[in-house]
PDB file of N, CA and C in Angstrom:
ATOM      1  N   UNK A   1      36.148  -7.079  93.962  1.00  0.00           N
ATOM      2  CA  UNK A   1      35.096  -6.168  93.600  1.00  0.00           C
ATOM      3  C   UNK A   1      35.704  -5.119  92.663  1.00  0.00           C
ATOM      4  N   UNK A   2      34.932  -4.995  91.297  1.00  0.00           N
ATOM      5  CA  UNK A   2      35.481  -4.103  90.658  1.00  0.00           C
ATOM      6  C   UNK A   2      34.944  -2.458  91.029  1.00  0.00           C
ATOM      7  N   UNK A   3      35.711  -1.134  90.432  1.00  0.00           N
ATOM      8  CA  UNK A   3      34.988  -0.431  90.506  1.00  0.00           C
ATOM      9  C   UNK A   3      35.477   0.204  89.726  1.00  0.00           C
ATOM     10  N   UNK A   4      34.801   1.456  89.105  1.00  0.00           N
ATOM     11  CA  UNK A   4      35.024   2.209  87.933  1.00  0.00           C
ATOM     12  C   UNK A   4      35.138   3.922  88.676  1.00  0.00           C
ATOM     13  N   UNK A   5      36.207   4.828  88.793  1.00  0.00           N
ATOM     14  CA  UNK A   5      36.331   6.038  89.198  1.00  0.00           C
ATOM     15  C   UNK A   5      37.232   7.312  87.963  1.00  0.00           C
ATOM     16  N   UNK A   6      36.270   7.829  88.038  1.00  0.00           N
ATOM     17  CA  UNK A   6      35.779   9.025  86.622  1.00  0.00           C
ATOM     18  C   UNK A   6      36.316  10.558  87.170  1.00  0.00           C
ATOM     19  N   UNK A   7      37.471  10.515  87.425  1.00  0.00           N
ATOM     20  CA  UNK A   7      38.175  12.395  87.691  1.00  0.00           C
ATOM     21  C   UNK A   7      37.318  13.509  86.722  1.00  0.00           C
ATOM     22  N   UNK A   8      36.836  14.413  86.649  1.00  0.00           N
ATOM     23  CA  UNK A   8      36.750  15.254  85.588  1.00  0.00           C
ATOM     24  C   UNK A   8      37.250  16.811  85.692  1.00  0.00           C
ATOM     25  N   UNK A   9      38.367  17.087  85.130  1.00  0.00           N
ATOM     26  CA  UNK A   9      38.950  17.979  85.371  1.00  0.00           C
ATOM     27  C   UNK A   9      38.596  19.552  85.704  1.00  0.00           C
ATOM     28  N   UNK A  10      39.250  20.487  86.510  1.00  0.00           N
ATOM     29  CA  UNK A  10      38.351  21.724  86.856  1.00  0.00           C
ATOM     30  C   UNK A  10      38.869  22.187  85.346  1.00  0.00           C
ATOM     31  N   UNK A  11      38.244  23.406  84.871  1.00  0.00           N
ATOM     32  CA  UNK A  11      38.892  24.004  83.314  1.00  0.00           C
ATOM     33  C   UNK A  11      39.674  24.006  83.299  1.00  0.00           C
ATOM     34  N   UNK A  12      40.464  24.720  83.827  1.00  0.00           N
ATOM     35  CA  UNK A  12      41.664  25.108  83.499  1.00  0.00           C
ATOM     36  C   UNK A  12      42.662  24.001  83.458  1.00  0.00           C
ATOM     37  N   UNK A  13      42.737  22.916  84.548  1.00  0.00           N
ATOM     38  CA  UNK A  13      43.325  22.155  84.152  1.00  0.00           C
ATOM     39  C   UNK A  13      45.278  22.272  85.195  1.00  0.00           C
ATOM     40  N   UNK A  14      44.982  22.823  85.523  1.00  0.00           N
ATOM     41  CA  UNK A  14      45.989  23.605  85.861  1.00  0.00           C
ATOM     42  C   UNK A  14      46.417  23.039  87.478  1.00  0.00           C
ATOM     43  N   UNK A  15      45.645  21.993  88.113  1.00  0.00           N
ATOM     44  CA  UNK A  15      45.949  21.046  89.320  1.00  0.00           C
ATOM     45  C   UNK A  15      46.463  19.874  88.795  1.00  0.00           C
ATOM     46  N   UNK A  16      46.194  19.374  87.211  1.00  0.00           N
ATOM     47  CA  UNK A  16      46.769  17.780  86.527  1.00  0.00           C
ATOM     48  C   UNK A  16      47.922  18.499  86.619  1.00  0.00           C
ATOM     49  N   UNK A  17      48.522  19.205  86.023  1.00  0.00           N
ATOM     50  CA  UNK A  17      49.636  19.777  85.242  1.00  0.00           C
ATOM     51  C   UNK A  17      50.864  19.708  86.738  1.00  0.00           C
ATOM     52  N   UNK A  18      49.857  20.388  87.957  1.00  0.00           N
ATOM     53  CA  UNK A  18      50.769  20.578  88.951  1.00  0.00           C
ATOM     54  C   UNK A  18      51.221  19.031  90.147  1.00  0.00           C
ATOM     55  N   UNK A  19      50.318  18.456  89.517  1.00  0.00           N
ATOM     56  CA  UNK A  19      49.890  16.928  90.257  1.00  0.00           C
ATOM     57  C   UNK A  19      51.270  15.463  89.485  1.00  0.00           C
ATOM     58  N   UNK A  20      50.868  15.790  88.069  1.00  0.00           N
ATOM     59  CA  UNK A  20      50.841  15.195  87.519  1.00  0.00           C
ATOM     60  C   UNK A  20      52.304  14.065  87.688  1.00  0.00           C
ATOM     61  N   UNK A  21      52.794  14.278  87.976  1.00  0.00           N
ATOM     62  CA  UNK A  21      54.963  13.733  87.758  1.00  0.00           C
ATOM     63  C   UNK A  21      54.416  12.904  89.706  1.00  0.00           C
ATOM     64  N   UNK A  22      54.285  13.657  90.366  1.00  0.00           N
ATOM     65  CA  UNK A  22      54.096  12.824  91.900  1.00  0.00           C
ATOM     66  C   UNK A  22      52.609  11.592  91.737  1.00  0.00           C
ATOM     67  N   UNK A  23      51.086  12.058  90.784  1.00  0.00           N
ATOM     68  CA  UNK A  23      50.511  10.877  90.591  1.00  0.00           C
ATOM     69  C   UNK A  23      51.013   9.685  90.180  1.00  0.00           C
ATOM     70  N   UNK A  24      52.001  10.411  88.680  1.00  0.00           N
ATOM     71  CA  UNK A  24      52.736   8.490  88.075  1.00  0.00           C
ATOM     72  C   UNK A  24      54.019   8.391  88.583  1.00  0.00           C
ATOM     73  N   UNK A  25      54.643   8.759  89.988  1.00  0.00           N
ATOM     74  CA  UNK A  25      55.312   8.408  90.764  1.00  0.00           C
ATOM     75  C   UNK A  25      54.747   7.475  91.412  1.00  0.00           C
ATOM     76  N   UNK A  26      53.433   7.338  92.254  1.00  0.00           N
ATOM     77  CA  UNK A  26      52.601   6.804  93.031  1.00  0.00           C
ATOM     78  C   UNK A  26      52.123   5.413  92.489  1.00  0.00           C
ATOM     79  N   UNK A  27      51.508   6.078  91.050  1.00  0.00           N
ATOM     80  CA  UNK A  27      50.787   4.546  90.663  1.00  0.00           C
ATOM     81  C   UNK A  27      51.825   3.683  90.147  1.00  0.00           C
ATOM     82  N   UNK A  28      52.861   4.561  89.746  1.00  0.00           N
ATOM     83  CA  UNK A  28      54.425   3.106  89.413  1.00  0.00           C
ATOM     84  C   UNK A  28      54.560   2.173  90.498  1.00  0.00           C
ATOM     85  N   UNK A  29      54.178   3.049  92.275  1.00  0.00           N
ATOM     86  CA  UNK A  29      54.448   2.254  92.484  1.00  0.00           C
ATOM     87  C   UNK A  29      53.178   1.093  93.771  1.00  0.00           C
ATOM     88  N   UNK A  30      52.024   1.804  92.830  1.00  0.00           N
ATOM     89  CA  UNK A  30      51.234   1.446  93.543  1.00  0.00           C
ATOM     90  C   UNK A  30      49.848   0.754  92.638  1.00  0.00           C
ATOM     91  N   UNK A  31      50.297  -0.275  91.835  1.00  0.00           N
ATOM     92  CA  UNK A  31      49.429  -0.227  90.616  1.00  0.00           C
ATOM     93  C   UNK A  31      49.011  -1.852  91.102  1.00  0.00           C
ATOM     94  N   UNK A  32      49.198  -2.491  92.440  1.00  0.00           N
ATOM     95  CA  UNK A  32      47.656  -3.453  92.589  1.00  0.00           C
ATOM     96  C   UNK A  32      46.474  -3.199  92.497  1.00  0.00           C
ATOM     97  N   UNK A  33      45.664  -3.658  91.830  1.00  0.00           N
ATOM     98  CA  UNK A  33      44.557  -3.422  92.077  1.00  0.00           C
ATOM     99  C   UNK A  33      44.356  -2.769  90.771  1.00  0.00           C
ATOM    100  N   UNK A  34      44.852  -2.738  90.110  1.00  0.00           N
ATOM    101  CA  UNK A  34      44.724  -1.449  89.188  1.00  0.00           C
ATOM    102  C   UNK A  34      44.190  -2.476  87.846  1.00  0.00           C
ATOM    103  N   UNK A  35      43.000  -2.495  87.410  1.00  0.00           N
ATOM    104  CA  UNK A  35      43.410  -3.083  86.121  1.00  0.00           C
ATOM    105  C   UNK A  35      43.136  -2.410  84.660  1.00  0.00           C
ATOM    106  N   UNK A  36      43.062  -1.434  84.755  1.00  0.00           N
ATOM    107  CA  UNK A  36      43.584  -0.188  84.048  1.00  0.00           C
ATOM    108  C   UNK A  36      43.213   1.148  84.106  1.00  0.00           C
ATOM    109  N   UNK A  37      43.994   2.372  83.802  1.00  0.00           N
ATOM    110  CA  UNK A  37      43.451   3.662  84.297  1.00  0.00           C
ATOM    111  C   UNK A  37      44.732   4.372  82.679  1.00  0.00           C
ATOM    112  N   UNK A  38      43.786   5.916  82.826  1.00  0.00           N
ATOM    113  CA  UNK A  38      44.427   6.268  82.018  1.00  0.00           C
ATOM    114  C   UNK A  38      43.757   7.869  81.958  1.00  0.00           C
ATOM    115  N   UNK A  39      44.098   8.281  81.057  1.00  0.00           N
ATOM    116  CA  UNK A  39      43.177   9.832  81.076  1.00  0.00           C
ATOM    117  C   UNK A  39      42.023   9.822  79.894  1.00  0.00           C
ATOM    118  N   UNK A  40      41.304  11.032  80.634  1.00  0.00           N
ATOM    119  CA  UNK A  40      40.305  11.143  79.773  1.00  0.00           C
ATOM    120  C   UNK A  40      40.436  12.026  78.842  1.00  0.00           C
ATOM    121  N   UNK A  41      40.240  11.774  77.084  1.00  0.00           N
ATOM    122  CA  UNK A  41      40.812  12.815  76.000  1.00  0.00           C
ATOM    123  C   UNK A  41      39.449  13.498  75.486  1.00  0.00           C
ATOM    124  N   UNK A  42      39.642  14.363  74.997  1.00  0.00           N
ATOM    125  CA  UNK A  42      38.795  15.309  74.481  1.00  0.00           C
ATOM    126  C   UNK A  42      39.421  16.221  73.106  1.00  0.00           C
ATOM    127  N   UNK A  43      39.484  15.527  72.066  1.00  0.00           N
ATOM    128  CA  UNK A  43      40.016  15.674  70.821  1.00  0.00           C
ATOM    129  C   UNK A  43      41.732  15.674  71.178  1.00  0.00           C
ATOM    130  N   UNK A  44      42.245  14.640  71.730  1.00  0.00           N
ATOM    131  CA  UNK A  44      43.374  14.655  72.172  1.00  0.00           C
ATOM    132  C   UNK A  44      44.114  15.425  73.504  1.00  0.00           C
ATOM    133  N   UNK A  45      43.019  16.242  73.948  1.00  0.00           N
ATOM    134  CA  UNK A  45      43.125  17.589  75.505  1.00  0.00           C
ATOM    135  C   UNK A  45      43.054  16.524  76.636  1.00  0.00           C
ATOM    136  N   UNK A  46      43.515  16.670  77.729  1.00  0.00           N
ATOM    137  CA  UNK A  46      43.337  15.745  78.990  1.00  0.00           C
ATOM    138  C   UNK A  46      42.436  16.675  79.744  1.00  0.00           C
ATOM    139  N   UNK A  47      40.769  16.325  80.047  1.00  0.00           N
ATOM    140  CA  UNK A  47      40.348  16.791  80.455  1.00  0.00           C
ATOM    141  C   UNK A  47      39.744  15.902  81.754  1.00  0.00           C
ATOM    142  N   UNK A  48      40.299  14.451  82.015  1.00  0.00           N
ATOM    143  CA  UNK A  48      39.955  13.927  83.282  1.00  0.00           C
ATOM    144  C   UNK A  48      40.913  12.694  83.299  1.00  0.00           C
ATOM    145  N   UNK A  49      40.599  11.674  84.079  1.00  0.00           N
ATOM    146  CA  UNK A  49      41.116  10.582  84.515  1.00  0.00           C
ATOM    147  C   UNK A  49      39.605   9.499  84.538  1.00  0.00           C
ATOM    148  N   UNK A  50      40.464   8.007  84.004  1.00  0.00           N
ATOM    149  CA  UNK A  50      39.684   7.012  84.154  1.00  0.00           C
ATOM    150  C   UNK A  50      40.246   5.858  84.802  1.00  0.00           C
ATOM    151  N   UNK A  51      39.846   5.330  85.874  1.00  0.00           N
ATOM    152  CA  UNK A  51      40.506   4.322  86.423  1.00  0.00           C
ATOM    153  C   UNK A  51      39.523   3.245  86.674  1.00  0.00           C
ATOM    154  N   UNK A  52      40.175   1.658  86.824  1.00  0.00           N
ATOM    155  CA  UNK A  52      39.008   0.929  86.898  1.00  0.00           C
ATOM    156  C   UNK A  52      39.963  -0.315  88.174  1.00  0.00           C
ATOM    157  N   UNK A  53      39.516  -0.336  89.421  1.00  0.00           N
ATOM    158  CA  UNK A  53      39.967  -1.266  89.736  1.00  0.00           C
ATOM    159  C   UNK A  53      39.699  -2.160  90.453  1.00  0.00           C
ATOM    160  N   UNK A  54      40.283  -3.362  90.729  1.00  0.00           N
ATOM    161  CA  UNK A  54      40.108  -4.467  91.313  1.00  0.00           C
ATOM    162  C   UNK A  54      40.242  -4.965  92.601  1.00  0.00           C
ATOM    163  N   UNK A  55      39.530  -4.502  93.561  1.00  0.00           N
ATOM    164  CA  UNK A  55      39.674  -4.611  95.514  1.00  0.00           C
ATOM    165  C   UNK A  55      39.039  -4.870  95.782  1.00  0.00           C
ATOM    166  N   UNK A  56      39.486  -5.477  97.111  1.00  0.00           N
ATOM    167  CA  UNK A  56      38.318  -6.445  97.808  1.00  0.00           C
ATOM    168  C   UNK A  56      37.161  -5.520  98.375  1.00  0.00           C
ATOM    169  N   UNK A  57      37.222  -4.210  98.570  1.00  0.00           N
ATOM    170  CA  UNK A  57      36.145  -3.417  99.129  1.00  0.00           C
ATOM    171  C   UNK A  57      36.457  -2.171  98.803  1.00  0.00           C
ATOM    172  N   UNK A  58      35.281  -0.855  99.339  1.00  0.00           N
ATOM    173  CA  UNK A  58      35.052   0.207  99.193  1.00  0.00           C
ATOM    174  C   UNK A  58      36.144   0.700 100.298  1.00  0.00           C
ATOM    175  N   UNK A  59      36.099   0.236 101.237  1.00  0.00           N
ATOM    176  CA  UNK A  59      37.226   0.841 102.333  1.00  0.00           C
ATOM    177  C   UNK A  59      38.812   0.855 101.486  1.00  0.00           C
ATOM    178  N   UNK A  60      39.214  -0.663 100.565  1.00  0.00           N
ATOM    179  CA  UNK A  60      40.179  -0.782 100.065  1.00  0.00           C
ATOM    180  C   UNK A  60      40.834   0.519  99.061  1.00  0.00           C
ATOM    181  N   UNK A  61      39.384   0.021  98.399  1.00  0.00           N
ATOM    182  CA  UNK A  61      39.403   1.763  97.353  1.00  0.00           C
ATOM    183  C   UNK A  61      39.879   2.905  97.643  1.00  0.00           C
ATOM    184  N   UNK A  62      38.951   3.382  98.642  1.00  0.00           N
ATOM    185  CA  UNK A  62      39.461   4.664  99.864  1.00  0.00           C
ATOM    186  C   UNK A  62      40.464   4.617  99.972  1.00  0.00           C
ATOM    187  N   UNK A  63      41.322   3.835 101.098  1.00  0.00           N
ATOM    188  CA  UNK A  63      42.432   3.938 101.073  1.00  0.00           C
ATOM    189  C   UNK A  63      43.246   4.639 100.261  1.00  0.00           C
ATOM    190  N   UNK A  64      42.929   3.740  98.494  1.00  0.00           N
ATOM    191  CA  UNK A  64      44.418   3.492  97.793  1.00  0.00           C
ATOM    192  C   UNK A  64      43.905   5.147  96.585  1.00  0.00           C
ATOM    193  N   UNK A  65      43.015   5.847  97.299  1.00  0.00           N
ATOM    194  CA  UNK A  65      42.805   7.254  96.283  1.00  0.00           C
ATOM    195  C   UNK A  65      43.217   8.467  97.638  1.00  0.00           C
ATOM    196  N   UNK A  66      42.790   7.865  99.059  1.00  0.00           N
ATOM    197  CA  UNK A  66      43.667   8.680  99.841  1.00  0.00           C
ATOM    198  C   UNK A  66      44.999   8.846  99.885  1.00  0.00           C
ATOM    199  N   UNK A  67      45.751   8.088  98.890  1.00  0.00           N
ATOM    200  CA  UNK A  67      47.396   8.148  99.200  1.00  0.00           C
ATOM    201  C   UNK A  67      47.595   8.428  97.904  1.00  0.00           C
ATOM    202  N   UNK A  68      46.691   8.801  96.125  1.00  0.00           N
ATOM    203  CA  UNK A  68      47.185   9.293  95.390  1.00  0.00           C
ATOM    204  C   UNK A  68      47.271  10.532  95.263  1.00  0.00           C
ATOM    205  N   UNK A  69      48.114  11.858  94.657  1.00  0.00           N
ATOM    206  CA  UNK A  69      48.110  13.047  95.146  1.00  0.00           C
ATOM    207  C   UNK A  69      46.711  13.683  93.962  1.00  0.00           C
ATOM    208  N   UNK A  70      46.596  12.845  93.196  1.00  0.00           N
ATOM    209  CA  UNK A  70      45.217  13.329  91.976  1.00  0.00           C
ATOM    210  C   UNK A  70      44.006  13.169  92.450  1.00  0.00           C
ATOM    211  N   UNK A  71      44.024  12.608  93.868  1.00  0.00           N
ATOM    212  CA  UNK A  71      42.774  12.588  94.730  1.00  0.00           C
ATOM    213  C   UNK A  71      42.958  13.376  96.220  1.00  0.00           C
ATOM    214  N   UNK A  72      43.681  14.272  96.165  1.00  0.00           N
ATOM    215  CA  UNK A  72      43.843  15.181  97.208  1.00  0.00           C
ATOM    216  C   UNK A  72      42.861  16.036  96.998  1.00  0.00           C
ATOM    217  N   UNK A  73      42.654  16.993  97.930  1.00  0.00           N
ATOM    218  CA  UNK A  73      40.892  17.939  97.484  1.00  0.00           C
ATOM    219  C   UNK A  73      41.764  18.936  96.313  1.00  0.00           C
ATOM    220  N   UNK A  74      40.628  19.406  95.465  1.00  0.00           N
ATOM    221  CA  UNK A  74      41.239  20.571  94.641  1.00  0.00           C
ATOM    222  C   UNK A  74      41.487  20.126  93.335  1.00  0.00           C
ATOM    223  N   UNK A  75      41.443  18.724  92.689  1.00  0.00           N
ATOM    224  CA  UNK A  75      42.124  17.863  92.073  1.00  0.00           C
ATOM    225  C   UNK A  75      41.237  18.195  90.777  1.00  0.00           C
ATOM    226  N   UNK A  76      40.217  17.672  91.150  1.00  0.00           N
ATOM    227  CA  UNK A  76      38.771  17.404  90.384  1.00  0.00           C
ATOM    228  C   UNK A  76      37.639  17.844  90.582  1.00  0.00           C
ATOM    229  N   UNK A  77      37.053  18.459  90.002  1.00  0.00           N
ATOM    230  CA  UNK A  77      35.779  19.068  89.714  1.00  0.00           C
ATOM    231  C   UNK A  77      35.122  18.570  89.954  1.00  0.00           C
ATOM    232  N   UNK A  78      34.854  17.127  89.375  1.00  0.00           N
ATOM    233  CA  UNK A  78      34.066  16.010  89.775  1.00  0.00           C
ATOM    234  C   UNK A  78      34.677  14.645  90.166  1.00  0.00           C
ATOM    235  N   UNK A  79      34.262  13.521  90.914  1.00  0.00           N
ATOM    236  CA  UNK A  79      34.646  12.669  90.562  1.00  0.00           C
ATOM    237  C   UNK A  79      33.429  11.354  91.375  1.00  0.00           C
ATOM    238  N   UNK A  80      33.021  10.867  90.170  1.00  0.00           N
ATOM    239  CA  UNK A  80      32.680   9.756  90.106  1.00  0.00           C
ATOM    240  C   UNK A  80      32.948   8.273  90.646  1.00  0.00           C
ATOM    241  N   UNK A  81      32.012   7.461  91.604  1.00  0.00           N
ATOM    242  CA  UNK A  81      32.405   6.255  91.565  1.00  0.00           C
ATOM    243  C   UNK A  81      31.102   5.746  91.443  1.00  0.00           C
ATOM    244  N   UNK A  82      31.465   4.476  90.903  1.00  0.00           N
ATOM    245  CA  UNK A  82      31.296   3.225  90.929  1.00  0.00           C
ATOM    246  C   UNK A  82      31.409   1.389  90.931  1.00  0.00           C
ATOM    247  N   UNK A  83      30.563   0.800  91.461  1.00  0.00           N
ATOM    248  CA  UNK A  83      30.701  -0.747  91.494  1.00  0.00           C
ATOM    249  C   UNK A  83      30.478  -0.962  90.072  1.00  0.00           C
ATOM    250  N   UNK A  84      31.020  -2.111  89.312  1.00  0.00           N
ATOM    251  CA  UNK A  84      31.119  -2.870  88.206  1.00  0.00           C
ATOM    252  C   UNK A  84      31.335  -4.213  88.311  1.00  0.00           C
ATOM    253  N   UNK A  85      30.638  -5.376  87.638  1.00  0.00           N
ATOM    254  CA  UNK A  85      31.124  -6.421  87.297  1.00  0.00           C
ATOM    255  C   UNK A  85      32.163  -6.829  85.886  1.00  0.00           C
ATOM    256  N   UNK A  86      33.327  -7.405  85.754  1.00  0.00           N
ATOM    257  CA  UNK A  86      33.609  -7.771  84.716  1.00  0.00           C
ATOM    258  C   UNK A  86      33.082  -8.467  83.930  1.00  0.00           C
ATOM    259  N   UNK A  87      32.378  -8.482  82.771  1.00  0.00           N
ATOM    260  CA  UNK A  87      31.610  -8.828  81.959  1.00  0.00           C
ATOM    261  C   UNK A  87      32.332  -9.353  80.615  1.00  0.00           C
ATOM    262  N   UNK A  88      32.775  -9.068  79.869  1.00  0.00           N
ATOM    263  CA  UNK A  88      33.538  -8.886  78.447  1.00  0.00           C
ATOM    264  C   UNK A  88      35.002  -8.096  78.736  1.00  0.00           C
ATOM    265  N   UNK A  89      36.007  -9.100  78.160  1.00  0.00           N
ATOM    266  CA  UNK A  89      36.425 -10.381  77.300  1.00  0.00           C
ATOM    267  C   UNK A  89      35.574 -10.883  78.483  1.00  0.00           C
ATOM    268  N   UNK A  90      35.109 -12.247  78.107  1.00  0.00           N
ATOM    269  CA  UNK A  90      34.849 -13.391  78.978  1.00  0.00           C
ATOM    270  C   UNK A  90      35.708 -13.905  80.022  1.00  0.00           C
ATOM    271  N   UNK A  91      35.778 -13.859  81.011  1.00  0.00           N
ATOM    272  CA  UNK A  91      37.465 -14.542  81.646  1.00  0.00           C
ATOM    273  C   UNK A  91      36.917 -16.034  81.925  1.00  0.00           C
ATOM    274  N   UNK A  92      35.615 -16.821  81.842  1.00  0.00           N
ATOM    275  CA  UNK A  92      35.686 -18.403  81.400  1.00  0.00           C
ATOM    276  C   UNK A  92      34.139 -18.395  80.125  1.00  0.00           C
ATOM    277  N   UNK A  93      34.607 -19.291  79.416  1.00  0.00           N
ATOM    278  CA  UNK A  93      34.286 -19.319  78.160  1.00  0.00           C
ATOM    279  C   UNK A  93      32.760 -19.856  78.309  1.00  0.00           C
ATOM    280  N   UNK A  94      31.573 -19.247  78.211  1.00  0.00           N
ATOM    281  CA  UNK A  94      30.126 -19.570  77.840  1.00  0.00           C
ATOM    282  C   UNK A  94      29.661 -18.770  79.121  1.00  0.00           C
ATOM    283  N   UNK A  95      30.242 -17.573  79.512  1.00  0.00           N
ATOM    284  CA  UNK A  95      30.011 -16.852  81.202  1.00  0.00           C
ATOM    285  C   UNK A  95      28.649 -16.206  80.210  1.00  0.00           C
ATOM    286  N   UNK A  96      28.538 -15.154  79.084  1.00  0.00           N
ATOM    287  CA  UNK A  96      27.702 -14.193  79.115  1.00  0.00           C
ATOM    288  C   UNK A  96      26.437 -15.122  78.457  1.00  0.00           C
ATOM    289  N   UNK A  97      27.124 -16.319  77.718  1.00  0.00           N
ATOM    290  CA  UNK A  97      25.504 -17.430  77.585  1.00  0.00           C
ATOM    291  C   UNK A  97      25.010 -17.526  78.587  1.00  0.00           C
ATOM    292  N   UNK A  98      25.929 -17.991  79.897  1.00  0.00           N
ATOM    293  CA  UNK A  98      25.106 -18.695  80.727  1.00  0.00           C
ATOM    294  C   UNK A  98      24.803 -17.187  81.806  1.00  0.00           C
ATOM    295  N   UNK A  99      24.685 -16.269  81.819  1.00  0.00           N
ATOM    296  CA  UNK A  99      23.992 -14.900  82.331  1.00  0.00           C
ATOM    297  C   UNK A  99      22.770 -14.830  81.468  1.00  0.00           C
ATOM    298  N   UNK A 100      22.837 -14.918  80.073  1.00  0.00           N
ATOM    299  CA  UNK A 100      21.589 -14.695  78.976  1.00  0.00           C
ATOM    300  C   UNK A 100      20.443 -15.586  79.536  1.00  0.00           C
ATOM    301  N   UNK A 101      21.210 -16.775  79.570  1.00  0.00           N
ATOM    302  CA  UNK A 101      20.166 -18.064  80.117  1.00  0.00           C
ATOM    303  C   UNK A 101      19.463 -17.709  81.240  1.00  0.00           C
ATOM    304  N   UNK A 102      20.293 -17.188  82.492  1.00  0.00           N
ATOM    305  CA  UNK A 102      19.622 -16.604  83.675  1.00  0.00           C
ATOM    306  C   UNK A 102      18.095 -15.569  83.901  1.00  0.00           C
ATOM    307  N   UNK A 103      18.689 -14.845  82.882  1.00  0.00           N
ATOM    308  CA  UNK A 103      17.775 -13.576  82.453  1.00  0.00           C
ATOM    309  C   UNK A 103      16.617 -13.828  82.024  1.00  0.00           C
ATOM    310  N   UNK A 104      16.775 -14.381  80.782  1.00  0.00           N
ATOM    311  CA  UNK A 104      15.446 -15.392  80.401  1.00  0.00           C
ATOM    312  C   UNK A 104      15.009 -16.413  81.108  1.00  0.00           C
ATOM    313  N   UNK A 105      15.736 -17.034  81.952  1.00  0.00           N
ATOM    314  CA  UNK A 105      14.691 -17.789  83.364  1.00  0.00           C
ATOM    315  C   UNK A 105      13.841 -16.784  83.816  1.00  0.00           C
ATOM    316  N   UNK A 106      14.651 -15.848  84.190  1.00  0.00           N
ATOM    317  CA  UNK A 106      14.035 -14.992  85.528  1.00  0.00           C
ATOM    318  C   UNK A 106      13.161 -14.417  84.782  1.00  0.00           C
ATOM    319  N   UNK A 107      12.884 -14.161  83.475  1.00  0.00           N
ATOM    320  CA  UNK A 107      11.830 -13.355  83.512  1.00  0.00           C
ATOM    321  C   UNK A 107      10.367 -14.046  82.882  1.00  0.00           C
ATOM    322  N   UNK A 108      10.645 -15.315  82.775  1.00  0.00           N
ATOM    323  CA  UNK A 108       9.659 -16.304  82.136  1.00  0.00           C
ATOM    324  C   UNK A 108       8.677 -16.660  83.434  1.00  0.00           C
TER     325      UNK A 108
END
């Protein structure tokens, strides 16, 4: 199950800064599941975090943001989740034809 989780930084900014060296301690060494994350820029400024990953569940998820220190309380201003399907690149070849095809069944 994919999911998509959206940090958005408090202003100042000033919990990444203090976070930051023990988070990419963590995800060095804790990057299953992970199939990519990175920060969020704002004319080059880090004003959040984007992560997108790959677990078998919502409990899994939990877990693996309870043991990063960028998801300790205080972190983020906001933070966002959600479920996602992988869609594009294709990972087998004629997947988003044969979804198109579906669509137009279902709605004929």
């Amino acid at each position: 199950m994919h999911f998509v989780v959206i940090g958005k930084d408090k202003a100042d900014g000033q919990a990444r800064k203090e976070r930051r060296a023990d988070h990419l301690e963590f995800v060095a060494g804790a990057q299953d599941g992970i199939v990519y994350a990175g920060p969020l820029l704002d004319e080059g400024r880090m004003i959040g975090s984007l992560f997108v990953f790959d677990l078998p569940s919502r409990d899994a998820l939990d877990a693996h943001l309870a043991r990063d220190p960028y998801f300790a309380p205080g972190m983020f201003e906001t933070v966002e989740i959600y479920e996602s399907r992988w869609m594009a690149p294709e990972r087998e070849k004629g997947f988003l034809a044969e979804e198109a095809r579906k669509m137009r069944a279902a709605d004929a």
